[in-house]
PDB file of N, CA and C in Angstrom:
ATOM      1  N   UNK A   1     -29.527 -51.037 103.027  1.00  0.00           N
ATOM      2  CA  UNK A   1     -29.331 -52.155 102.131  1.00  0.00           C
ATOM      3  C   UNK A   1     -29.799 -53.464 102.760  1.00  0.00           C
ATOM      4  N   UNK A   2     -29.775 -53.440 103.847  1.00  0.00           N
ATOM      5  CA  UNK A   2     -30.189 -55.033 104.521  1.00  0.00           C
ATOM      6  C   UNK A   2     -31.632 -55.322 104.356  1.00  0.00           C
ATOM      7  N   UNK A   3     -32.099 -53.996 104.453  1.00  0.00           N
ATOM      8  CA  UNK A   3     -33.861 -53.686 104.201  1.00  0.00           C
ATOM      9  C   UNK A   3     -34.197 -54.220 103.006  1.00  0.00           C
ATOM     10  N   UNK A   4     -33.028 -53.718 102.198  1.00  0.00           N
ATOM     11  CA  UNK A   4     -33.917 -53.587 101.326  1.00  0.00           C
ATOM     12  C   UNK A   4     -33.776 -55.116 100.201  1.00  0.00           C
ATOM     13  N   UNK A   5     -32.407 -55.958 100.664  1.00  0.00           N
ATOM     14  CA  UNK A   5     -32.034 -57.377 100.413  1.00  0.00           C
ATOM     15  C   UNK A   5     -33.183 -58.002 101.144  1.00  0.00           C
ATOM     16  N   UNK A   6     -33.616 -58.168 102.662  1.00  0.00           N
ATOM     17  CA  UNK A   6     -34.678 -58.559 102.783  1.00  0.00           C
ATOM     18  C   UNK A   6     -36.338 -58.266 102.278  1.00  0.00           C
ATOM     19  N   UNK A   7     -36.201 -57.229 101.526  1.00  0.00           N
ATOM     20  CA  UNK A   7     -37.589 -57.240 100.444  1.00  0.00           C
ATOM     21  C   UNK A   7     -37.445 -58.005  99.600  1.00  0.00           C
ATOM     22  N   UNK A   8     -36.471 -57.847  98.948  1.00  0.00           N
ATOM     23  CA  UNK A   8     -36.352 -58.939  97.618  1.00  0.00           C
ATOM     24  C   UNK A   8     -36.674 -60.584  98.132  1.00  0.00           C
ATOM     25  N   UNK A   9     -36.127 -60.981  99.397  1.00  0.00           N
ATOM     26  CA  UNK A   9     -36.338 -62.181  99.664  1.00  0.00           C
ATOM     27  C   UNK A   9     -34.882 -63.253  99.232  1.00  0.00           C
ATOM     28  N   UNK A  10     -33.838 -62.153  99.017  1.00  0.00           N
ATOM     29  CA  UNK A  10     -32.832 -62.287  98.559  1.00  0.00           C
ATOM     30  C   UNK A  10     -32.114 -63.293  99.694  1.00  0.00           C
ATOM     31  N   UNK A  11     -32.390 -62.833 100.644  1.00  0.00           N
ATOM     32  CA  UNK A  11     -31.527 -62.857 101.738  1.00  0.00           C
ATOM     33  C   UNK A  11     -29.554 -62.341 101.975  1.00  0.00           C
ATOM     34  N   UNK A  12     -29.345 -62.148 103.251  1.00  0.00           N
ATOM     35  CA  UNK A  12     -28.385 -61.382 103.244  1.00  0.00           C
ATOM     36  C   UNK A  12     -26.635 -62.197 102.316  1.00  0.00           C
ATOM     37  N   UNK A  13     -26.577 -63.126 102.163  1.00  0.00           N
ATOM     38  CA  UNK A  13     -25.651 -63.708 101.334  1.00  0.00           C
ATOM     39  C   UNK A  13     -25.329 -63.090  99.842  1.00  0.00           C
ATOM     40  N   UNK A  14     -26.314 -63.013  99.590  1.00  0.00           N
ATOM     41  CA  UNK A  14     -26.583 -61.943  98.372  1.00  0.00           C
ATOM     42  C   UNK A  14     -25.753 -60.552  97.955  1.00  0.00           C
ATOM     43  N   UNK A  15     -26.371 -59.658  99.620  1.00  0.00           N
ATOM     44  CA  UNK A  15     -25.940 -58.505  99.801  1.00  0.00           C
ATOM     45  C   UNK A  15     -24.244 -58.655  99.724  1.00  0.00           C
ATOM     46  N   UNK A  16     -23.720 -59.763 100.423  1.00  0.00           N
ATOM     47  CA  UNK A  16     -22.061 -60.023 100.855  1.00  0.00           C
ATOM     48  C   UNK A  16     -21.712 -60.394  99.326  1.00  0.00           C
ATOM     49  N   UNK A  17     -22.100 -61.410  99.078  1.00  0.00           N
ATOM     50  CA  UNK A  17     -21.911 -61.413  97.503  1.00  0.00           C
ATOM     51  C   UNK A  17     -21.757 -60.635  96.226  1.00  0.00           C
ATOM     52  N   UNK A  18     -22.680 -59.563  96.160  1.00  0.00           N
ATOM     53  CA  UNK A  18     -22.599 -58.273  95.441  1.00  0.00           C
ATOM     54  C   UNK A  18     -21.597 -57.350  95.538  1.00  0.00           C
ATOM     55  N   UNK A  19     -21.618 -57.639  97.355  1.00  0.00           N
ATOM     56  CA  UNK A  19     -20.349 -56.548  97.614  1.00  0.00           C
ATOM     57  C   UNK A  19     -18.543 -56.657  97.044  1.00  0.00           C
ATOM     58  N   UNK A  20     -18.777 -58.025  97.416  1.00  0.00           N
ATOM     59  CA  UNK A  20     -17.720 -59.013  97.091  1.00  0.00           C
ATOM     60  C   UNK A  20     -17.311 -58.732  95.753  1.00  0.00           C
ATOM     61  N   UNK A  21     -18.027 -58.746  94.838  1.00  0.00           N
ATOM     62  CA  UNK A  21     -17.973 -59.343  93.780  1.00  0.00           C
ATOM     63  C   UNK A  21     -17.397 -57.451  93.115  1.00  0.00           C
ATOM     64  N   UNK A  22     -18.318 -56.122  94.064  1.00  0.00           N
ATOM     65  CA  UNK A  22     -17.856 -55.313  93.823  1.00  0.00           C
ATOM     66  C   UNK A  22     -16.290 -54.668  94.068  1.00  0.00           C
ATOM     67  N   UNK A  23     -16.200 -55.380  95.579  1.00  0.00           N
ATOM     68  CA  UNK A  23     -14.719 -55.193  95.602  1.00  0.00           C
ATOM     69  C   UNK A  23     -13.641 -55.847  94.227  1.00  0.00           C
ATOM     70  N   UNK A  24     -14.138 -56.800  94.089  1.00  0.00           N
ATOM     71  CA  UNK A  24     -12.800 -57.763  93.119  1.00  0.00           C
ATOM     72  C   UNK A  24     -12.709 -56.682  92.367  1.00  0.00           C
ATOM     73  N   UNK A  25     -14.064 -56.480  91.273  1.00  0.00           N
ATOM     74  CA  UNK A  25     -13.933 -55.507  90.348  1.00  0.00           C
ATOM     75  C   UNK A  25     -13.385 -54.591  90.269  1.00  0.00           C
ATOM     76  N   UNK A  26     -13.301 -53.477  91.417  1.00  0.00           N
ATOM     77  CA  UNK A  26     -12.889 -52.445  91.576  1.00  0.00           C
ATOM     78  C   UNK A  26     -10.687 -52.498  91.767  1.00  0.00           C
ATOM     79  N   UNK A  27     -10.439 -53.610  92.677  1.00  0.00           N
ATOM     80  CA  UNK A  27      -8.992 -54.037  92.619  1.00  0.00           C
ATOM     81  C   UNK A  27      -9.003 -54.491  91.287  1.00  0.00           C
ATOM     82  N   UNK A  28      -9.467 -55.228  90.577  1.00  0.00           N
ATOM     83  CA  UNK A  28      -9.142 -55.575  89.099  1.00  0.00           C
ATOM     84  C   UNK A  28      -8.795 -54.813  88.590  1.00  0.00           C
ATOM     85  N   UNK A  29      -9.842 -53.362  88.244  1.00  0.00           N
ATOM     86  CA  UNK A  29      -9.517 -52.372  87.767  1.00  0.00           C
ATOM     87  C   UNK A  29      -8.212 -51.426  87.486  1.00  0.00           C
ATOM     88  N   UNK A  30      -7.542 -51.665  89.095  1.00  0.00           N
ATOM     89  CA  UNK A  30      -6.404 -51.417  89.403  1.00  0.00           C
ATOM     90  C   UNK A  30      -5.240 -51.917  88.748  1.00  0.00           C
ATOM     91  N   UNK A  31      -5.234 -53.183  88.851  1.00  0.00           N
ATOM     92  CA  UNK A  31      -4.254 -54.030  88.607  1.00  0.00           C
ATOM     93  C   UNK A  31      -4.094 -54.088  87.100  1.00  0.00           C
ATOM     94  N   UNK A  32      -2.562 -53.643  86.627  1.00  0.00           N
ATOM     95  CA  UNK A  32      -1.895 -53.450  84.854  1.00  0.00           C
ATOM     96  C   UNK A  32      -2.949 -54.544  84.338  1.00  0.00           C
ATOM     97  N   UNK A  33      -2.755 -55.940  84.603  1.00  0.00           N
ATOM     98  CA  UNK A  33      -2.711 -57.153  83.798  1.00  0.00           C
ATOM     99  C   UNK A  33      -4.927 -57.178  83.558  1.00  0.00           C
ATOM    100  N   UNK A  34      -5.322 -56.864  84.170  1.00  0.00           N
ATOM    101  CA  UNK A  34      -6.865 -57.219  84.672  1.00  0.00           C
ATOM    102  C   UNK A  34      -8.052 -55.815  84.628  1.00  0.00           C
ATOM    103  N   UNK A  35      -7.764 -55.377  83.612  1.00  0.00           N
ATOM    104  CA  UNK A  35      -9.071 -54.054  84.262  1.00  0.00           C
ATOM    105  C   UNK A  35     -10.235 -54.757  82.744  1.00  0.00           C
ATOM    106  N   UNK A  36      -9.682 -55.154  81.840  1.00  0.00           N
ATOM    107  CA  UNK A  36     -10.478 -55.894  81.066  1.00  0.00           C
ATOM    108  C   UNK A  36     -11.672 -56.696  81.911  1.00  0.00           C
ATOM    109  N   UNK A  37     -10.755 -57.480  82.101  1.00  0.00           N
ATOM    110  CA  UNK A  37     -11.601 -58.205  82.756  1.00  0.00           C
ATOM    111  C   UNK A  37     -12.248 -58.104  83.813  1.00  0.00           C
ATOM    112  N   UNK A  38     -12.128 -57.589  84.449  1.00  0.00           N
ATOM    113  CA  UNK A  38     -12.445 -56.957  85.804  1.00  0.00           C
ATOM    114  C   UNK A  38     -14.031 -56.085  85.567  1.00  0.00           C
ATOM    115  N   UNK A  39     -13.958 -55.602  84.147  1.00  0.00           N
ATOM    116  CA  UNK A  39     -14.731 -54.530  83.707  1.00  0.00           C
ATOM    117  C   UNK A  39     -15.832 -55.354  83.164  1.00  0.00           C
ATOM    118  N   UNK A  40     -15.506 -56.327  82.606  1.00  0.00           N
ATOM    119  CA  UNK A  40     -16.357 -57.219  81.953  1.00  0.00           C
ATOM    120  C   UNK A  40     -16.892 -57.690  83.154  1.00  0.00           C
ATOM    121  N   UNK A  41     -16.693 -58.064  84.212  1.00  0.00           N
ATOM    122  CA  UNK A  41     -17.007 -58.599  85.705  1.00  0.00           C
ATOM    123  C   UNK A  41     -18.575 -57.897  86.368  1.00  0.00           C
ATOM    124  N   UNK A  42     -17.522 -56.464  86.483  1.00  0.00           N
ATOM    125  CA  UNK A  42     -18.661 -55.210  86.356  1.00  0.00           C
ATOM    126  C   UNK A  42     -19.866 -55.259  85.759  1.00  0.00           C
ATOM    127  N   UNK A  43     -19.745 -55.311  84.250  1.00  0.00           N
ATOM    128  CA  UNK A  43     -21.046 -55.275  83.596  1.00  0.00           C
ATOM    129  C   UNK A  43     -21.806 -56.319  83.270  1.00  0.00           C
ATOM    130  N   UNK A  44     -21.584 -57.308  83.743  1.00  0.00           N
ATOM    131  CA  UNK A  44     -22.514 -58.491  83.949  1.00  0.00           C
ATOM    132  C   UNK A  44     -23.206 -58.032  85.768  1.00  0.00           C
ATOM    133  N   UNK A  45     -22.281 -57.708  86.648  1.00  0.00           N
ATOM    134  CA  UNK A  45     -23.130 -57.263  87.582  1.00  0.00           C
ATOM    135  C   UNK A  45     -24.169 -55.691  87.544  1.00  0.00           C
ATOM    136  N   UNK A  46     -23.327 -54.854  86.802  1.00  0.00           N
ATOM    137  CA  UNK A  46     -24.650 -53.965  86.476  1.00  0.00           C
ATOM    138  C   UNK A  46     -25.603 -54.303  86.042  1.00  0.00           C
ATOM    139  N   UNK A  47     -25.616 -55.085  84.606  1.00  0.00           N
ATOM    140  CA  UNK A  47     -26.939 -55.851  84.228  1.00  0.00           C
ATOM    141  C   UNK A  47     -27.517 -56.246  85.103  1.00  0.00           C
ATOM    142  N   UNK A  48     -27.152 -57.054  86.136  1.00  0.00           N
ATOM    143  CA  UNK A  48     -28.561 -57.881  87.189  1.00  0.00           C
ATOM    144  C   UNK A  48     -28.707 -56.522  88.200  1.00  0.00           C
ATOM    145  N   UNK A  49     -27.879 -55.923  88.435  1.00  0.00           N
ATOM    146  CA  UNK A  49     -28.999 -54.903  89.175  1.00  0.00           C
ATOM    147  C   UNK A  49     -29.991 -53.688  87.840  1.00  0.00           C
ATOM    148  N   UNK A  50     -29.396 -53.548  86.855  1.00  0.00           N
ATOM    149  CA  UNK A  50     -30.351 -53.029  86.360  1.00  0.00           C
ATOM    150  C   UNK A  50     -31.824 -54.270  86.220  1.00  0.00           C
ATOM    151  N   UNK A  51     -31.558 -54.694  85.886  1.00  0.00           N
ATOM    152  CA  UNK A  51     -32.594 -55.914  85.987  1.00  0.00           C
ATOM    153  C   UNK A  51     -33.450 -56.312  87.161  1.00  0.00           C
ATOM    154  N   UNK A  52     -32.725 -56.136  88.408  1.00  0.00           N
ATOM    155  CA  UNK A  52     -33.463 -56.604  89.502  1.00  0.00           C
ATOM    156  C   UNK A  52     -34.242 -55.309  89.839  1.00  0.00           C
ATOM    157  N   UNK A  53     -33.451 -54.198  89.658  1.00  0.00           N
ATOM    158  CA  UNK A  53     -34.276 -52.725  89.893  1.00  0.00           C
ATOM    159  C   UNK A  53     -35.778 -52.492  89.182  1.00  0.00           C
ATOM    160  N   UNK A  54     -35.557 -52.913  88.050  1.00  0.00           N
ATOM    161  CA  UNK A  54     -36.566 -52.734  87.176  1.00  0.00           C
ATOM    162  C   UNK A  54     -37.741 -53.883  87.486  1.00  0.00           C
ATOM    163  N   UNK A  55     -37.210 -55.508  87.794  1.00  0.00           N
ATOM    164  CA  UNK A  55     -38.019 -56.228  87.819  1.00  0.00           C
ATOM    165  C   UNK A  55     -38.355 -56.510  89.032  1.00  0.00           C
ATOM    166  N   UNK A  56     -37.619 -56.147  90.048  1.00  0.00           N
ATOM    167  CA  UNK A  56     -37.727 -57.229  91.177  1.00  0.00           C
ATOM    168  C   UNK A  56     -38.462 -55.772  92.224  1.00  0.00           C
ATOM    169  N   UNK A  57     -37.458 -54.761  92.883  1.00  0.00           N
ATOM    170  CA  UNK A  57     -38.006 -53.802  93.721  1.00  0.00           C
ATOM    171  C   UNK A  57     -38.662 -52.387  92.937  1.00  0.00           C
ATOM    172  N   UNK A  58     -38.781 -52.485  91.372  1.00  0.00           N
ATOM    173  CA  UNK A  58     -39.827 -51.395  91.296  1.00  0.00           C
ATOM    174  C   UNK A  58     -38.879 -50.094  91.294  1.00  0.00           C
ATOM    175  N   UNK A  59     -38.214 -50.086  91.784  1.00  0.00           N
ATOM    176  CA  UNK A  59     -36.642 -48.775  91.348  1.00  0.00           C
ATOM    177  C   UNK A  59     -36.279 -47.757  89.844  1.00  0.00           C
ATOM    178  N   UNK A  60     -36.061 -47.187  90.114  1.00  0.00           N
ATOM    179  CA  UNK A  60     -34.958 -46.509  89.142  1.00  0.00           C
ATOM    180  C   UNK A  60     -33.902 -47.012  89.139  1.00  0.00           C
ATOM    181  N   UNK A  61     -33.842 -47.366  87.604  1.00  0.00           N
ATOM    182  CA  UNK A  61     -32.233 -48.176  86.830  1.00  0.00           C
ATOM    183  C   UNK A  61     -31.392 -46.793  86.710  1.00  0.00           C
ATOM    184  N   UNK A  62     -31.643 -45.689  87.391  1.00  0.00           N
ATOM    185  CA  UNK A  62     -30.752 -45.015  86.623  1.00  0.00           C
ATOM    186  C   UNK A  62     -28.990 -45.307  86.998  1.00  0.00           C
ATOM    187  N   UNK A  63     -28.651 -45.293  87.935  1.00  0.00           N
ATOM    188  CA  UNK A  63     -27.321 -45.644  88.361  1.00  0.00           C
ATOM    189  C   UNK A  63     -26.788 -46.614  87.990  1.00  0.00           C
ATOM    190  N   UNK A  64     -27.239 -47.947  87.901  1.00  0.00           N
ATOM    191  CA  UNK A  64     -26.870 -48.871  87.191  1.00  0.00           C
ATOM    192  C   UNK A  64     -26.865 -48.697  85.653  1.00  0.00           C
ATOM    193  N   UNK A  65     -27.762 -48.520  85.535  1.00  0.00           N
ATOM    194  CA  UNK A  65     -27.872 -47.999  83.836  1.00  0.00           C
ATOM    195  C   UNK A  65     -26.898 -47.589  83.437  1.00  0.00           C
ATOM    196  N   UNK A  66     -26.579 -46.249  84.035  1.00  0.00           N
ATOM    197  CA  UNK A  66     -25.475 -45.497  83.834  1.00  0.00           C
ATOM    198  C   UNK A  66     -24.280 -45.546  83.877  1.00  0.00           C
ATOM    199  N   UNK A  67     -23.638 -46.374  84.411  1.00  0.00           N
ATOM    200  CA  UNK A  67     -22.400 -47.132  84.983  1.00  0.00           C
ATOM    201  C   UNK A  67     -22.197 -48.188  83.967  1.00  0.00           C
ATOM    202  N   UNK A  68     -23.310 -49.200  83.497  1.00  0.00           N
ATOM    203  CA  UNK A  68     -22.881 -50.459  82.864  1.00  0.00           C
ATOM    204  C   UNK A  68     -22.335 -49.493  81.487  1.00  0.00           C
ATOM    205  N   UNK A  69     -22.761 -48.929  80.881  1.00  0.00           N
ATOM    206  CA  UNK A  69     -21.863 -47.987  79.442  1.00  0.00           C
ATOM    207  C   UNK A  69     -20.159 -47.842  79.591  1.00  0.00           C
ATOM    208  N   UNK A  70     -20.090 -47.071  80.893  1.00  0.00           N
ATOM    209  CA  UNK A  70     -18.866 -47.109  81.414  1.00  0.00           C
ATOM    210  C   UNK A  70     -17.776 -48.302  81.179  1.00  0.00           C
ATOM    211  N   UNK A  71     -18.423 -49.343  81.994  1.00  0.00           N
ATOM    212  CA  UNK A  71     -17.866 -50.494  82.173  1.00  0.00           C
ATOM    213  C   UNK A  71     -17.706 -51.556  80.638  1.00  0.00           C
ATOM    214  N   UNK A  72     -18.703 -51.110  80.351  1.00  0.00           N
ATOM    215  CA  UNK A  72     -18.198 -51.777  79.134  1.00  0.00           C
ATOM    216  C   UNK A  72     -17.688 -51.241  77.809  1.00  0.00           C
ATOM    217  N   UNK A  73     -17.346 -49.774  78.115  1.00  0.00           N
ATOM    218  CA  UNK A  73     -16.482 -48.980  77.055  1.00  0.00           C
ATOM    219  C   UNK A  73     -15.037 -49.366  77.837  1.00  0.00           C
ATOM    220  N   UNK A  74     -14.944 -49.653  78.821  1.00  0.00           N
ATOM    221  CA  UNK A  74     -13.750 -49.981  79.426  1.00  0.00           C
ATOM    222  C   UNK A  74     -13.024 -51.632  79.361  1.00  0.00           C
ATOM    223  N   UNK A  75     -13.942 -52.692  79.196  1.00  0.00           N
ATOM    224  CA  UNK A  75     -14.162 -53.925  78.537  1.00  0.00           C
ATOM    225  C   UNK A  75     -13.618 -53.982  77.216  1.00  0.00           C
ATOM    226  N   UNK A  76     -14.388 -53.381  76.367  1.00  0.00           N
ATOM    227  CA  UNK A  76     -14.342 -53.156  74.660  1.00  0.00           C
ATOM    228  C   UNK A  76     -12.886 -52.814  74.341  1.00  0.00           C
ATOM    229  N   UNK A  77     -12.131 -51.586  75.198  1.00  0.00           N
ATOM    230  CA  UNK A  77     -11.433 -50.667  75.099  1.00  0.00           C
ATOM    231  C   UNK A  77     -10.046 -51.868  75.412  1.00  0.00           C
ATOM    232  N   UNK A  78     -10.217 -52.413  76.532  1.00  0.00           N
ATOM    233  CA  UNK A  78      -8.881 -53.785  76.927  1.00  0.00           C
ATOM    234  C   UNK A  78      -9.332 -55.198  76.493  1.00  0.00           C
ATOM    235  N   UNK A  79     -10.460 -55.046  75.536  1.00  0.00           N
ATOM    236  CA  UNK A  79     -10.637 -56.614  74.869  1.00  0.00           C
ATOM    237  C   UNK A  79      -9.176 -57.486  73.965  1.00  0.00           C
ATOM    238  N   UNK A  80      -8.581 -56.677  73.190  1.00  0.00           N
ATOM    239  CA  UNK A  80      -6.960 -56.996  73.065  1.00  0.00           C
ATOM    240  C   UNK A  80      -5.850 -57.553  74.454  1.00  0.00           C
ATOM    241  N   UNK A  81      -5.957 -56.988  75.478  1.00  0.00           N
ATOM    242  CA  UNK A  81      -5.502 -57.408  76.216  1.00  0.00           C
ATOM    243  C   UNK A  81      -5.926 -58.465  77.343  1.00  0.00           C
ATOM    244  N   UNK A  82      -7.538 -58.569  77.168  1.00  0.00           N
ATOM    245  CA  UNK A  82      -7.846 -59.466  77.999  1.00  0.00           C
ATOM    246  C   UNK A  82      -8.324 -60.954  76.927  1.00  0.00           C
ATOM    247  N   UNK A  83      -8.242 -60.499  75.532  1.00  0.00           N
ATOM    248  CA  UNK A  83      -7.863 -62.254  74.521  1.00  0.00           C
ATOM    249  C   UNK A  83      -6.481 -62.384  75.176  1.00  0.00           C
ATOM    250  N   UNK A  84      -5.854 -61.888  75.131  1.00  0.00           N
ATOM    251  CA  UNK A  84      -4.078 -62.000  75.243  1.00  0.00           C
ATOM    252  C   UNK A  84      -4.469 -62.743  76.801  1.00  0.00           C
ATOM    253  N   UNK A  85      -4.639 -62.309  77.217  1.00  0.00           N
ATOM    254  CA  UNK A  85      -4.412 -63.203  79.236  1.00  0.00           C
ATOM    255  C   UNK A  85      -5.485 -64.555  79.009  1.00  0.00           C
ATOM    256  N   UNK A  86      -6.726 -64.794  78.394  1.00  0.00           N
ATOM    257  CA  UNK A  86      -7.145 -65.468  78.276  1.00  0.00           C
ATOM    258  C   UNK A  86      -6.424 -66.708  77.524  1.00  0.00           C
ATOM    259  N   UNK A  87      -5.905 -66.331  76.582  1.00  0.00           N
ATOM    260  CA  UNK A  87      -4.738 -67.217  75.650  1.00  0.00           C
ATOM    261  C   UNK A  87      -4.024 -67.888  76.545  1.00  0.00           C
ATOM    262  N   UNK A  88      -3.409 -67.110  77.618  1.00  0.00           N
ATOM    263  CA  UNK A  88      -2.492 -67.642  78.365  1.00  0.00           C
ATOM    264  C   UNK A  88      -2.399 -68.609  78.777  1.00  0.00           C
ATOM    265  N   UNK A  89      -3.555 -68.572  79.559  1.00  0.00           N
ATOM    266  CA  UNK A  89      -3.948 -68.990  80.871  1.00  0.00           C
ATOM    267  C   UNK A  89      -4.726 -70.700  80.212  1.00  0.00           C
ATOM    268  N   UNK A  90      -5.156 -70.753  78.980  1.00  0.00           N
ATOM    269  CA  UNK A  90      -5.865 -72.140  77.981  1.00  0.00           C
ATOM    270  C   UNK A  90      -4.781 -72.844  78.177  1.00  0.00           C
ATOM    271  N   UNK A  91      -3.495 -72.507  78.052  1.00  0.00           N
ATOM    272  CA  UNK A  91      -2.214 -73.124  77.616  1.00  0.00           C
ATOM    273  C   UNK A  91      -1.780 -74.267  78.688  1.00  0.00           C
TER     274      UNK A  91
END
């Protein structure tokens, strides 16, 4: 992965960032109050790697591809509960 963040020209902040951003998601997931959202988190980051795969290193989207469906049948599925925390939190 460092290889391959330095092809993109990404540089390594990127790589920590992605990861990052994969951990939250994945504890979100976990947590009663947050997998909505958490999921929705997810599939905005699948999109840019399907996107960067396709546009940037020349790759197969398949893994990403495949995953963002997931994530956002899981989104769709706690959209009731993640208006409800969003409500909250305006207040």
């Amino acid at each position: 992965m460092v290889d391959l963040f330095t092809q993109m020209g990404a540089g390594q902040w990127l790589r920590y960032l992605a990861g990052a951003l994969e951990l939250a998601g994945a504890v979100g997931m976990l947590l009663p109050r947050l997998p909505g959202l958490a999921a929705l988190g997810l599939a905005g980051l699948l999109a840019g790697a399907t996107a960067t795969n396709l546009l940037v290193i020349d790759q197969g989207p398949w893994l990403p591809l495949g995953l963002l469906p997931v994530s956002a049948l899981v989104a769709w599925a706690c959209w009731p509960q993640t208006k409800t925390l969003a409500g909250t939190r305006r207040r």
